[in-house]
Protein backbone atom coordinates (compact mmCIF):
# COMPACT_ATOMS: atom_id res chain seq x y z
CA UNK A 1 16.71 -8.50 29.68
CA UNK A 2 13.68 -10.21 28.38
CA UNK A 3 13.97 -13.18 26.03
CA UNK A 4 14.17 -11.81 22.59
CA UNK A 5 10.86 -10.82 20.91
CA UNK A 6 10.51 -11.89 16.91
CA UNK A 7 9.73 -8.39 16.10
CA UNK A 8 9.53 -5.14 17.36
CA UNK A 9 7.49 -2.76 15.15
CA UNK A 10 8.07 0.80 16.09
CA UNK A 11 4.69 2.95 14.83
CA UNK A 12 1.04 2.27 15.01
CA UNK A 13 -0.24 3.78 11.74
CA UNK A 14 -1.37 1.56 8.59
CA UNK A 15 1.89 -0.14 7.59
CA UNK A 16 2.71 -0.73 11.28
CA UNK A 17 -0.79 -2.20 12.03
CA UNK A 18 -0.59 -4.14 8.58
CA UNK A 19 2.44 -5.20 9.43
CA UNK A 20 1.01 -6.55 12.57
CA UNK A 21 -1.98 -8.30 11.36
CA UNK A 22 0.48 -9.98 8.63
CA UNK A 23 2.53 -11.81 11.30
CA UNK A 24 -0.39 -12.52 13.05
CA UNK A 25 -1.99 -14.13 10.37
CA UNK A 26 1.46 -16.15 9.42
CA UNK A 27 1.78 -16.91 12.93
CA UNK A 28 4.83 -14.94 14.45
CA UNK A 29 5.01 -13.35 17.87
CA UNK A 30 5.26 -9.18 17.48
CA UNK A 31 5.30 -6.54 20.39
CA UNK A 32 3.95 -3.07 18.59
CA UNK A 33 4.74 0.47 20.39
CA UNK A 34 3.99 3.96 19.27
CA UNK A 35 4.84 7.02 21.47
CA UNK A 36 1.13 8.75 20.96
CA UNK A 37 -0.71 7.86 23.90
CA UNK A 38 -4.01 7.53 21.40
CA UNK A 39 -4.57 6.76 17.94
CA UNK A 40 -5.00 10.05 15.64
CA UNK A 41 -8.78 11.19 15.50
CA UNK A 42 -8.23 13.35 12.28
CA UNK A 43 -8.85 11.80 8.93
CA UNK A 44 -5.54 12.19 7.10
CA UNK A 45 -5.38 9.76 4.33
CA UNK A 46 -8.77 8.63 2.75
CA UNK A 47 -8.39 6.47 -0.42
CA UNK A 48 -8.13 2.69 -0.38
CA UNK A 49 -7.78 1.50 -3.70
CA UNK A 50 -8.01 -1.42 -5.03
CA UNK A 51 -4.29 -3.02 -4.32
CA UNK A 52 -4.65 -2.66 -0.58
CA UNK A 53 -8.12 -3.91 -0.11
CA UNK A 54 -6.78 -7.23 -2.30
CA UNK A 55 -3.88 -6.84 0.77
CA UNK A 56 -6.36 -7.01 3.37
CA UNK A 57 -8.50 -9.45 1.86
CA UNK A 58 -5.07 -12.09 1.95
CA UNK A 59 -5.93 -10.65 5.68
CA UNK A 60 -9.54 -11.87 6.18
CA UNK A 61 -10.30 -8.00 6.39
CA UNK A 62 -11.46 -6.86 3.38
CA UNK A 63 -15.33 -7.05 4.25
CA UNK A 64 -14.74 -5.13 7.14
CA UNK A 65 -13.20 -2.16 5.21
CA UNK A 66 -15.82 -2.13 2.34
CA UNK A 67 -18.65 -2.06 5.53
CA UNK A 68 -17.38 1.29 6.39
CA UNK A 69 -15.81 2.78 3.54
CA UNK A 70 -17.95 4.80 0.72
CA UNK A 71 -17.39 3.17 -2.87
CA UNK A 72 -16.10 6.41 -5.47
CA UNK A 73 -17.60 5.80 -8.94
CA UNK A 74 -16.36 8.95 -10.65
CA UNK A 75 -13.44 11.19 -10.75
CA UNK A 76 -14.77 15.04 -11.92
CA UNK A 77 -12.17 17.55 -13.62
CA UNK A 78 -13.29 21.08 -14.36
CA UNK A 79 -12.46 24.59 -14.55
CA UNK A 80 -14.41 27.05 -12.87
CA UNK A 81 -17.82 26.60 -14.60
CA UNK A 82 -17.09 24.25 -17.37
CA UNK A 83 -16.98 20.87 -16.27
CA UNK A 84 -14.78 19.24 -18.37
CA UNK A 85 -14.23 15.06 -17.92
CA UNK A 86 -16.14 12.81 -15.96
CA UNK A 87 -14.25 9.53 -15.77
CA UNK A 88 -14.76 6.47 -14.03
CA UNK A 89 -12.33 5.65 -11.22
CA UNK A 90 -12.24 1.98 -11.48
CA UNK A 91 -13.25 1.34 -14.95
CA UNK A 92 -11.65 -1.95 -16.15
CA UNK A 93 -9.39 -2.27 -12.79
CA UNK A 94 -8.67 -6.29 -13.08
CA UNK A 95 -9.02 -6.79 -9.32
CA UNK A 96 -11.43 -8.63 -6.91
CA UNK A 97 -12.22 -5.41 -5.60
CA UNK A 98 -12.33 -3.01 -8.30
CA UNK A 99 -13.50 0.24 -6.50
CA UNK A 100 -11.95 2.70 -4.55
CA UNK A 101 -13.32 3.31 -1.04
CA UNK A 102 -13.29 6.38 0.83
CA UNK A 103 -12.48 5.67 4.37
CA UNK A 104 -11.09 7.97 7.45
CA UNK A 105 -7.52 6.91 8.09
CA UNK A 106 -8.47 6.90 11.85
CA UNK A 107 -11.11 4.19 10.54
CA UNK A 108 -8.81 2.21 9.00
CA UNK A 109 -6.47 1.90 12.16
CA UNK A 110 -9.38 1.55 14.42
CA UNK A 111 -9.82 -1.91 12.70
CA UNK A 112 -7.09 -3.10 12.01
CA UNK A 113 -6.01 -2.66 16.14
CA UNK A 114 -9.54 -3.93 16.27
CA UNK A 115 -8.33 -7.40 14.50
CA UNK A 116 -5.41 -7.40 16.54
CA UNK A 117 -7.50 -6.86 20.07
CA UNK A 118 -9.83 -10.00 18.96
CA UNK A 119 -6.53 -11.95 19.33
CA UNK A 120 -4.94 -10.24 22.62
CA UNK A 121 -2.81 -7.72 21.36
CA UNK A 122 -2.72 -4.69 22.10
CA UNK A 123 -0.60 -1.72 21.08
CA UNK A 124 1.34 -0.44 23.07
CA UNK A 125 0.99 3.43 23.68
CA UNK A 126 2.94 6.08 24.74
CA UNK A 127 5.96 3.82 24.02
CA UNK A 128 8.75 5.68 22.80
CA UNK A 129 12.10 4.29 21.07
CA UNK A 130 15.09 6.27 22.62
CA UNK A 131 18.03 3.83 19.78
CA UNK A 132 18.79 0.59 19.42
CA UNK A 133 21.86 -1.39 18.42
CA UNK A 134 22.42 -4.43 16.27
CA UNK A 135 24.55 -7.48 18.14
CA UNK A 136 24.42 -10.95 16.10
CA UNK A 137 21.13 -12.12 15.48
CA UNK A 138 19.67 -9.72 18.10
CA UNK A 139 18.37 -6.03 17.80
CA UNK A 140 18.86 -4.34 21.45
CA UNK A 141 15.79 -1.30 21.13
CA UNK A 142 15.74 0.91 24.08
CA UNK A 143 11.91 1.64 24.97
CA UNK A 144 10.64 4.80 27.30
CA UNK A 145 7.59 4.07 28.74
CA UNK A 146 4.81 6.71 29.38
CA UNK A 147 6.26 6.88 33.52
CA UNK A 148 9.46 7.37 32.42
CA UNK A 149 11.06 4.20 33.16
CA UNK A 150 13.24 2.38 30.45
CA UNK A 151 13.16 -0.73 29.18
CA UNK A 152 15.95 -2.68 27.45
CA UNK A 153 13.47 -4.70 25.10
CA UNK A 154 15.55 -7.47 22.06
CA UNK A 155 14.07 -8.85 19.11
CA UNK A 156 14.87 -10.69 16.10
CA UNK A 157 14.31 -7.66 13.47
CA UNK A 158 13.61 -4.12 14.42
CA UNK A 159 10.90 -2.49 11.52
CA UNK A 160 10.52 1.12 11.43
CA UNK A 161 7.04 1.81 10.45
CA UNK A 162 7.47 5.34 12.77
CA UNK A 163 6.60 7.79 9.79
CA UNK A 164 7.98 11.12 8.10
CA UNK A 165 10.57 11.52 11.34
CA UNK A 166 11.02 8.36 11.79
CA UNK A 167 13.61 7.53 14.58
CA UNK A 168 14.55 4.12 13.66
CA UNK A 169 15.74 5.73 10.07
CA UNK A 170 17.65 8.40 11.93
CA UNK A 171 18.93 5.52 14.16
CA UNK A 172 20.41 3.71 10.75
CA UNK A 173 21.71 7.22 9.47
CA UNK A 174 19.98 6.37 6.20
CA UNK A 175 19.91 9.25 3.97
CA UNK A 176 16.53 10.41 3.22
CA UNK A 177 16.93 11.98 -0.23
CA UNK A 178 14.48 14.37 -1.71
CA UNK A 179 13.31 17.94 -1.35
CA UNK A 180 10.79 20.10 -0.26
CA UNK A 181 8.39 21.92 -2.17
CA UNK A 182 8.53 25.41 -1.75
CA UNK A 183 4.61 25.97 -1.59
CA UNK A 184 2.35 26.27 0.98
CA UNK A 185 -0.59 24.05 0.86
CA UNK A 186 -4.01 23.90 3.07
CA UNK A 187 -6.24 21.40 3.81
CA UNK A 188 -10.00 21.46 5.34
CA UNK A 189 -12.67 18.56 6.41
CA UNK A 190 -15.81 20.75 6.86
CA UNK A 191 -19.46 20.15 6.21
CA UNK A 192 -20.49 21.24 2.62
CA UNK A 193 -23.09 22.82 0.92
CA UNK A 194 -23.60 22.71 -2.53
CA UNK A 195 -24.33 20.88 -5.60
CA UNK A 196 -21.61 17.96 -4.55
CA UNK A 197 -22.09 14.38 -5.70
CA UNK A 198 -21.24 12.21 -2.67
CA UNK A 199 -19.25 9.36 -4.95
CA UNK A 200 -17.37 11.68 -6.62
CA UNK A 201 -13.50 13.63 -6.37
CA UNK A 202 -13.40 16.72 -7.64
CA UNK A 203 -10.06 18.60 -9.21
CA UNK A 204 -10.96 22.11 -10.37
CA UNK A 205 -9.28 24.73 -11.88
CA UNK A 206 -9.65 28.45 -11.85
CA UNK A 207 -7.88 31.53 -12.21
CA UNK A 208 -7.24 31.81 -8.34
CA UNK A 209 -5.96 28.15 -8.37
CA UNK A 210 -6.59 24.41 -8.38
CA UNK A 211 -8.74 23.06 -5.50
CA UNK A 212 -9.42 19.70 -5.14
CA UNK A 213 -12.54 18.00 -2.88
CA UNK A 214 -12.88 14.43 -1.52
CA UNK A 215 -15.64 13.25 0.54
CA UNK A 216 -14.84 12.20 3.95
CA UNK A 217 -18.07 10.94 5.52
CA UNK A 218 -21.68 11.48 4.46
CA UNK A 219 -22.11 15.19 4.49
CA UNK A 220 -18.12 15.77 5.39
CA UNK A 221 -15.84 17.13 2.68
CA UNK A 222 -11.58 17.45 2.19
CA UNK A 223 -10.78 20.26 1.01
CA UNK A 224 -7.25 20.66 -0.77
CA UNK A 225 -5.70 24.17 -1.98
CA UNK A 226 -2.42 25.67 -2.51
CA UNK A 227 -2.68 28.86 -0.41
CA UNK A 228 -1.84 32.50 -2.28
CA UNK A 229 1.27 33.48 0.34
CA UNK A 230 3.86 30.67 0.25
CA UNK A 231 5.39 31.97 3.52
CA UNK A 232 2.65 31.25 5.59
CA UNK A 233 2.35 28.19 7.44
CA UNK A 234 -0.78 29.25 10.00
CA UNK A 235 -3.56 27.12 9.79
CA UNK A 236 -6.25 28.33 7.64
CA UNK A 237 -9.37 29.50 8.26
CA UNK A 238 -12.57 28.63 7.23
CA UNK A 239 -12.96 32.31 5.11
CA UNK A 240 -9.51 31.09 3.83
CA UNK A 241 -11.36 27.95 2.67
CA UNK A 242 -14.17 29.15 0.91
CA UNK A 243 -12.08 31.69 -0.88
CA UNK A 244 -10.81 29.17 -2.87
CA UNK A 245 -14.21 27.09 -3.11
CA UNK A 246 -15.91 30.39 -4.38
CA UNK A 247 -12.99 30.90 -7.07
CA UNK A 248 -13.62 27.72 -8.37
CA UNK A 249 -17.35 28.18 -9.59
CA UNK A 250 -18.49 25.27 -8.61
CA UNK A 251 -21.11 26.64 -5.88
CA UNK A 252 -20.49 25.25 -2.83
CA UNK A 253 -20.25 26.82 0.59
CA UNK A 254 -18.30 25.02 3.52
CA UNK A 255 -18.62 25.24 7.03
CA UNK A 256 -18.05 23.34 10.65
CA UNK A 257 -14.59 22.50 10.00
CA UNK A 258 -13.06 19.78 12.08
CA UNK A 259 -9.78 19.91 10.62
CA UNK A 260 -7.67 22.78 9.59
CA UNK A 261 -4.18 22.32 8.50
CA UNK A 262 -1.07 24.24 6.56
CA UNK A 263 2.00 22.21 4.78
CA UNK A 264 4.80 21.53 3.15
CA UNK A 265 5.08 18.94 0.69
CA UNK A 266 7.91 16.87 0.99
CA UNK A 267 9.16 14.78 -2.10
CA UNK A 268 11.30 12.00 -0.67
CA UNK A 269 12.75 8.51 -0.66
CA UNK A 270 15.48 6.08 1.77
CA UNK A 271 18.74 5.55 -0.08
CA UNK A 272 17.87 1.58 1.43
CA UNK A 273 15.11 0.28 3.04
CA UNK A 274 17.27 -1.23 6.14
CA UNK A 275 20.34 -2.51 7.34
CA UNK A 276 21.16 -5.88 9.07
CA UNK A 277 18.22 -7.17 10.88
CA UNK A 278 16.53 -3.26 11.07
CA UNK A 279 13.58 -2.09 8.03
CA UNK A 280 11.71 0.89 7.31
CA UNK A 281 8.42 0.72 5.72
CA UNK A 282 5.71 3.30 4.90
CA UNK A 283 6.54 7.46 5.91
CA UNK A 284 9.54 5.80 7.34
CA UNK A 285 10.79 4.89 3.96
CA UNK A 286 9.16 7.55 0.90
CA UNK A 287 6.60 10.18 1.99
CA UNK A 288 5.63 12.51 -1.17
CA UNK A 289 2.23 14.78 -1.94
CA UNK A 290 -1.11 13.73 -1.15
CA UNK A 291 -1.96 13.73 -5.10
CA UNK A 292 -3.09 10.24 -6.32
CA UNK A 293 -3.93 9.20 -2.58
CA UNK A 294 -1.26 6.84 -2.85
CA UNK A 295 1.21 7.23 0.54
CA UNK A 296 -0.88 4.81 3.13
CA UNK A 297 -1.77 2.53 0.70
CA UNK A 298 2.26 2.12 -0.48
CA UNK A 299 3.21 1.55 2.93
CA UNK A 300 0.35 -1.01 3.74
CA UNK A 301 2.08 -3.16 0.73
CA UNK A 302 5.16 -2.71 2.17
CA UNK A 303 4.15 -4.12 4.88
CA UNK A 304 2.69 -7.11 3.19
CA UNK A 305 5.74 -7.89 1.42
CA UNK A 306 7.97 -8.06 4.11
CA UNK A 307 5.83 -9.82 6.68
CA UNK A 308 5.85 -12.97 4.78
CA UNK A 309 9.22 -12.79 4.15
CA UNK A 310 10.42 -11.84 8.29
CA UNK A 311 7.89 -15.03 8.88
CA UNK A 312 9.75 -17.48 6.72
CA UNK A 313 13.12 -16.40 8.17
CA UNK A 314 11.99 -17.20 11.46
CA UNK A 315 10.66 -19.78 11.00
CA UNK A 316 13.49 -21.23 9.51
CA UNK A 317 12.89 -21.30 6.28
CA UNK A 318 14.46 -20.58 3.11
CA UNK A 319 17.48 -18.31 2.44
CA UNK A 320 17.58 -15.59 4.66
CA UNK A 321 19.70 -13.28 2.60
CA UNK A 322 17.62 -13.68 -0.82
CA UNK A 323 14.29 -13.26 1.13
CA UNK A 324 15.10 -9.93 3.24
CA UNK A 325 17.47 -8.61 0.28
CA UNK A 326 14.45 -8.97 -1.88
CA UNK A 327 12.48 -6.70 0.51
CA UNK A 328 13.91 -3.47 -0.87
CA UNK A 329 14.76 -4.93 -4.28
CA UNK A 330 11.03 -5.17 -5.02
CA UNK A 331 9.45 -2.24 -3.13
CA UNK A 332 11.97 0.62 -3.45
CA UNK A 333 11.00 1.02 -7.22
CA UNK A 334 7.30 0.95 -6.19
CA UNK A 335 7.92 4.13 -3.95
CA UNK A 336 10.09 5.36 -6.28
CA UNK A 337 7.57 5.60 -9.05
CA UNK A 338 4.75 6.94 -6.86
CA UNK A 339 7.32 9.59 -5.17
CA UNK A 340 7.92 10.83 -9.14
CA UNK A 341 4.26 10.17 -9.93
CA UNK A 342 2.62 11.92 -7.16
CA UNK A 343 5.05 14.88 -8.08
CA UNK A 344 4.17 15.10 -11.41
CA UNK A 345 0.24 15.08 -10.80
CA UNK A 346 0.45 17.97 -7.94
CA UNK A 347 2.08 19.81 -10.62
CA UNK A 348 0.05 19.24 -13.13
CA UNK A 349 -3.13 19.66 -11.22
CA UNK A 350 -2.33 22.23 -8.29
CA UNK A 351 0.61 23.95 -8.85
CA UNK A 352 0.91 25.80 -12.31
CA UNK A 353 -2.19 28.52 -12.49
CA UNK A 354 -1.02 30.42 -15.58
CA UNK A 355 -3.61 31.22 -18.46
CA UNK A 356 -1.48 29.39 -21.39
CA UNK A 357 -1.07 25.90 -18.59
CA UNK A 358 -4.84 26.04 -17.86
CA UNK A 359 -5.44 26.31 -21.88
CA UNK A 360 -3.47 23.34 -22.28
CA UNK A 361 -4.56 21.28 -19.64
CA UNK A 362 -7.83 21.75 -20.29
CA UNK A 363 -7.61 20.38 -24.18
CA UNK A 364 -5.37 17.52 -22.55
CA UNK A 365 -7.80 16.95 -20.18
CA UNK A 366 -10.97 16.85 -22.49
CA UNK A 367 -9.21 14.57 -25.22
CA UNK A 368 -7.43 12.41 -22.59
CA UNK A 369 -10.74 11.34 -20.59
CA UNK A 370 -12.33 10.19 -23.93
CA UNK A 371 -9.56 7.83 -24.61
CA UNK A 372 -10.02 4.24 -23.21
CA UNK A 373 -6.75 3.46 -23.54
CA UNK A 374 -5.82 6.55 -20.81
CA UNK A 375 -8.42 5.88 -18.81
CA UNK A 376 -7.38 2.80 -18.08
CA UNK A 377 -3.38 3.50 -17.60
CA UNK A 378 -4.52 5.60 -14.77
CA UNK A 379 -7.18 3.69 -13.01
CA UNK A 380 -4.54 0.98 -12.68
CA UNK A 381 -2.07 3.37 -12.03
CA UNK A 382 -4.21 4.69 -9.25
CA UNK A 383 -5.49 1.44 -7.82
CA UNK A 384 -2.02 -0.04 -7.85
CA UNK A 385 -2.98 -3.47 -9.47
CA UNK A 386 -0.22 -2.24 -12.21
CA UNK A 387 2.84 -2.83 -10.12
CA UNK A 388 5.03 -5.25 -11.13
CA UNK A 389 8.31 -6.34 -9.60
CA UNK A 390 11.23 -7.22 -12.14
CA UNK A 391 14.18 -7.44 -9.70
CA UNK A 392 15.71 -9.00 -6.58
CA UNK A 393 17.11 -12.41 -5.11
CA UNK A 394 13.60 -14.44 -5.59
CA UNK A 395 12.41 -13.00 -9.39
CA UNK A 396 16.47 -13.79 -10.39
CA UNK A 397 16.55 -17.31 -9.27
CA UNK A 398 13.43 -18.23 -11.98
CA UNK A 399 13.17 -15.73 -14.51
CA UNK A 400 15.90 -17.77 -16.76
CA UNK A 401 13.99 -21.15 -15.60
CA UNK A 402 10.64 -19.41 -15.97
CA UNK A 403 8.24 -20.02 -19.50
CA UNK A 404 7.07 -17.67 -21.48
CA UNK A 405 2.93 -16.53 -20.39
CA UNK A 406 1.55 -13.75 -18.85
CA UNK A 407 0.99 -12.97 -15.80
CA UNK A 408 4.51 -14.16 -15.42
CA UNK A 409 6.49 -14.30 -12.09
CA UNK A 410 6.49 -10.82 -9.90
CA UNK A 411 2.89 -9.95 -11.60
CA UNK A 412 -0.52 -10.10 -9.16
CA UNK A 413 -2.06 -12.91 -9.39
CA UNK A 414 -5.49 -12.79 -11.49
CA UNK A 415 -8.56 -13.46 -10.15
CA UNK A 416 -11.30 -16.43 -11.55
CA UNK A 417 -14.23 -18.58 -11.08
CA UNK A 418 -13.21 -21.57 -9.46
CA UNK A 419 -16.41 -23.80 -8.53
CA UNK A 420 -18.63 -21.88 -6.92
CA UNK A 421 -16.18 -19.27 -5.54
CA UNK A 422 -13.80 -17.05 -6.47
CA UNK A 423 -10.18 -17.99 -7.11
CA UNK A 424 -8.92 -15.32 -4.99
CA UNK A 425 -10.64 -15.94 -1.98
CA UNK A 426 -8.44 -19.39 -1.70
CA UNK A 427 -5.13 -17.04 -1.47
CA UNK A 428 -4.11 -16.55 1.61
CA UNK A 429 -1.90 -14.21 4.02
CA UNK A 430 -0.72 -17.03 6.23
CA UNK A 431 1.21 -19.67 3.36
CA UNK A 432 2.12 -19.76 -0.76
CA UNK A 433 -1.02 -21.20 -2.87
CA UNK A 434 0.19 -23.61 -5.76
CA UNK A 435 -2.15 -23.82 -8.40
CA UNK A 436 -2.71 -27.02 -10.56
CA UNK A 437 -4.22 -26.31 -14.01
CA UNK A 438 -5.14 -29.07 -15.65
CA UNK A 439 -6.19 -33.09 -15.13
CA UNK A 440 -4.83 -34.39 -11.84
CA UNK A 441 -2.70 -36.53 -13.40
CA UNK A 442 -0.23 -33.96 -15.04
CA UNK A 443 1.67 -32.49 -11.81
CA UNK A 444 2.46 -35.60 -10.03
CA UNK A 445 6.00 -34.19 -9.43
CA UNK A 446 4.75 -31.16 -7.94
CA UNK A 447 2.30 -32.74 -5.90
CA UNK A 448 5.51 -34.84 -4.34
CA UNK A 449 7.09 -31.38 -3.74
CA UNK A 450 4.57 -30.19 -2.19
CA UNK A 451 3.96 -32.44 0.49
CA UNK A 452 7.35 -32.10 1.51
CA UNK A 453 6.97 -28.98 1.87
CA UNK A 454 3.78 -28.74 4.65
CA UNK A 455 1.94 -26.38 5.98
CA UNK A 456 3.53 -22.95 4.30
CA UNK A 457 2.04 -24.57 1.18
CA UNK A 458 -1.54 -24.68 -0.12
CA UNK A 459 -2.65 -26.41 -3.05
CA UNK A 460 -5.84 -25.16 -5.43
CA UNK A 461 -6.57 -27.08 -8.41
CA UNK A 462 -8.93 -27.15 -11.12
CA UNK A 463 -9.08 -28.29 -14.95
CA UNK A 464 -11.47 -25.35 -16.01
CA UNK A 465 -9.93 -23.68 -19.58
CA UNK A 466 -11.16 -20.31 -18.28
CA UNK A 467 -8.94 -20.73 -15.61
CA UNK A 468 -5.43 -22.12 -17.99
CA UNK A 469 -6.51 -19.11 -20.63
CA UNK A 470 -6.31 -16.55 -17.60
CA UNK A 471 -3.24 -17.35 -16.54
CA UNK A 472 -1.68 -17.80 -20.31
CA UNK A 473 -1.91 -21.65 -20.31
CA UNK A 474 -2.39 -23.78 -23.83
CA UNK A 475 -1.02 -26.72 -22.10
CA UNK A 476 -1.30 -27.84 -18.48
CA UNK A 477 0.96 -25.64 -15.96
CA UNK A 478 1.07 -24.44 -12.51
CA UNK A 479 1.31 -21.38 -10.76
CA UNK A 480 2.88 -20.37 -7.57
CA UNK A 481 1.22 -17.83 -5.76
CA UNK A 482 3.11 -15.57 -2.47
CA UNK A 483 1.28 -14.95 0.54
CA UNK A 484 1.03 -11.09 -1.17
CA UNK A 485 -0.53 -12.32 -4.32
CA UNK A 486 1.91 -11.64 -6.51
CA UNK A 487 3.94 -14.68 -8.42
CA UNK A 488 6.48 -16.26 -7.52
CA UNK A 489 7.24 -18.62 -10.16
CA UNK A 490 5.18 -20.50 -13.11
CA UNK A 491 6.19 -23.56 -15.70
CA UNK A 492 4.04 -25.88 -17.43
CA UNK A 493 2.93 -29.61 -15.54
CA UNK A 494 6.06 -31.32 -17.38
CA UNK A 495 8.46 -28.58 -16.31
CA UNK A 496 8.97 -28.01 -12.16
CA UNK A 497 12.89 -26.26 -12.44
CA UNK A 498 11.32 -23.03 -11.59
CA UNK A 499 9.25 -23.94 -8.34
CA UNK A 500 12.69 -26.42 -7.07
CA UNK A 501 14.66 -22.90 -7.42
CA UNK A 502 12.26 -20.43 -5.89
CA UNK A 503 11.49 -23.31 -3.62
CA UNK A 504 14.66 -23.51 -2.09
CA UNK A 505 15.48 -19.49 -1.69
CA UNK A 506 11.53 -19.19 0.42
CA UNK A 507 9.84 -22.41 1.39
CA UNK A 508 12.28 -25.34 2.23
CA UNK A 509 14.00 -25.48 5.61
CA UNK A 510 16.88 -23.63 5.56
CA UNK A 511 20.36 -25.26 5.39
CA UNK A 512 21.81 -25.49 8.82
């Protein structure tokens, strides 16, 4: 048997691929299979909002993405002729990047192997896991490789990143808890005709039923329906398709289909997110309805909250327990919440037809849109810059040490002017930033612990009172920033308890 690799990630879709770039930015050697002997050409997921393209900018990616992605300014709601709310998708979204782009999902894994490829890596296709068993510190995966023969391949930790049917979750025997939808639902990318604006979504409503349109690429359209017979689970056709668009009034006509698909929606979620030295992140762990757009981009922050954390492990480290126990503390409510949220918006928006809902919704709707306050619960609902994570090993250890200020520890970080560049463009994917607010003079204890520290810490300072009021200073403090952007711990300059405690569970070397 080969000498063990760190990590063996098992599926080469976004969280896989994120995952991937994540250890190669921190540094850690990864092998990366995938039984498809290509990438997917189809579009599948198209959204990137806001909270993964702050994810790939940690990444040194982010300008690539925004390159090829369309920005969406508007999100249109009608029913059948009567337009009926016009909001703005990222109105008010506090993020670096606050837009949504519309990209291919094939796009977005074309360059992110791209990335990896610039470095030597490739993935590894056709590669298919056939189990694996835990033994120590080692995980023994056995591989089939496209010519049949097997490989015994061992690694450090084993992450699942292998989707809906994921064999590394039926390999744990980890429940996957949910149901399935009893509708039937259809799906179209086709050219359009029509009276579409190209950096717009579209929900509307008829008598016939809800369709929903999303532009692909320029002159390319998704089309989204629940069909009439729930029993049927052929592909549609394209007269299938422009039933539905012709029920909705809104006057377009579709035609050269590329993809035509039929499914179920599955509403699920892992009992855990691993066992021993063996995750699952992404379709692996929570798949749910395509409503909100918010599957891929769940499982691409998965994958940015446990790379850091597998990185500082082995590397040694830190407290191994806290750090991967904190894995599913702080992401399995995430997925949890979109699971229940994506439900509730597919059934809201596609599912009920009757005359009394649409009457309803529609006066929801129409009041709703003109409220600012709304708006902007779901634009940073959508975007995901409203997660916050309030549990686990690493928010315990400083929330009784931890003062009083917002963001406060387990919130994103907030972006600034610093200088002559942007605050969040000195965060990085590859170490912690500690941030000095205030004269130099105040954090000379933290400045000691720092250097002790190394390399896995960066430190940004500046004595700007823009900069203390965003971050809920009246007095000089510090912030410490993850390689994920979210908070790890804050106190003011006199007061370092909280960074010594979260400190010792992720940065320190790790008692022998």
């Amino acid at each position: 048997m080969a000498p063990p690799s760190p990590v063996l990630i098992v599926g080469a879709g976004p969280t896989g691929l994120t995952l991937a770039n994540a250890l190669l930015t921190l540094g850690i050697p990864f092998r990366i299979v995938d039984k498809l002997a290509a990438p997917a050409t189809v579009s599948k997921a198209l959204a990137v909002w806001s909270g993964s393209l702050e994810a790939f900018g940690a990444l040194g990616l982010a300008e690539r993405f925004i390159a090829d992605g369309m920005r969406m300014e508007t999100l249109r709601i009608g029913d059948n002729s009567h337009p009926l709310a016009a909001m703005p998708i990222a109105e008010g979204v506090d993020s670096p990047y606050p837009f949504t782009l519309i990209l291919p999902q094939s796009r977005t894994e074309a360059i992110l192997t791209e990335r990896l490829a610039e470095s030597g890596i490739a993935v590894e296709r056709g590669v298919e896991l056939l189990g694996f068993t835990e033994a120590g510190r080692v995980v023994e995966a056995r591989l089939r490789h496209p010519d049949g023969e097997e490989e015994e391949a061992a690694c450090s930790f084993l992450v699942g990143s292998d989707g809906a049917r994921s064999a590394v979750r039926r390999g744990l025997d980890i429940p996957f808890e949910g149901f399935t939808e009893p509708q039937t639902f259809i799906l179209s990318d086709t050219q359009m005709d029509g009276p579409l604006d190209p950096s717009s979504i579209y929900i509307w409503w008829s008598a016939a039923g809800s369709v929903a349109l999303f532009p692909v690429t320029p002159g390319v359209w998704r089309t989204f329906a629940m069909r009439e017979d729930p029993a049927s689970d052929e592909p549609p056709t394209l007269e299938e398709i422009q039933r539905h668009l012709t029920a909705s009034g809104l006057g377009v006509v579709a035609h050269d289909p590329t993809w035509l698909s039929a499914f179920r929606v599955n509403e699920r979620l892992v009992a855990s997110y691993g066992r021993g030295r063996v995750f699952l992140a992404g379709d692996a762990a929570h798949i749910h309805s395509p409503a909100g757009g918010q599957g891929m981009n769940t499982g691409i922050q998965d994958a940015m909250n446990l790379g850091w954390k597998l990185a500082a492990v082995l590397s040694g480290r830190g407290v191994a327990d806290a750090l991967l126990g904190s894995y599913e503390a702080e992401r399995r409510p995430v997925a949890r919440a979109v699971v229940a949220g994506a439900a509730q918006k597919l059934r809201f928006g596609m599912v009920s037809t009757s005359t009394a809902t649409r009457v309803v919704r529609d006066a929801l709707v129409s009041v709703a849109s003109r409220l600012p306050v709304v708006r902007r619960k779901l634009q940073a609902e959508l975007s995901e810059t409203d997660i916050v994570y309030d549990s686990g090993p690493l928010l315990e250890a400083v929330e009784r040490l931890s003062t009083s200020g917002a963001p406060a520890s387990g919130h994103r970080a907030r972006d600034a002017a610093l200088g002559d560049a942007r605050l969040w463009s000195r965060f990085s994917g590859a170490r912690h930033t500690l941030l000095l607010l205030g004269p130099p003079g105040a954090h000379g204890a933290l400045r000691a612990h720092a250097a002790r520290i190394g390399s896995a810490l960066g430190i940004e300072e500046s004595e700007a009172p823009e900069l203390l009021q965003r971050y809920g200073f009246s007095e000089p403090g510090w912030v410490l920033v993850r390689p994920d952007q979210f908070i790890a711990a804050r106190g003011p300059a006199r007061d370092d308890r909280a960074f010594l405690a979260y400190a010792r569970l992720a940065l320190e070397p790790a008692a022998e």
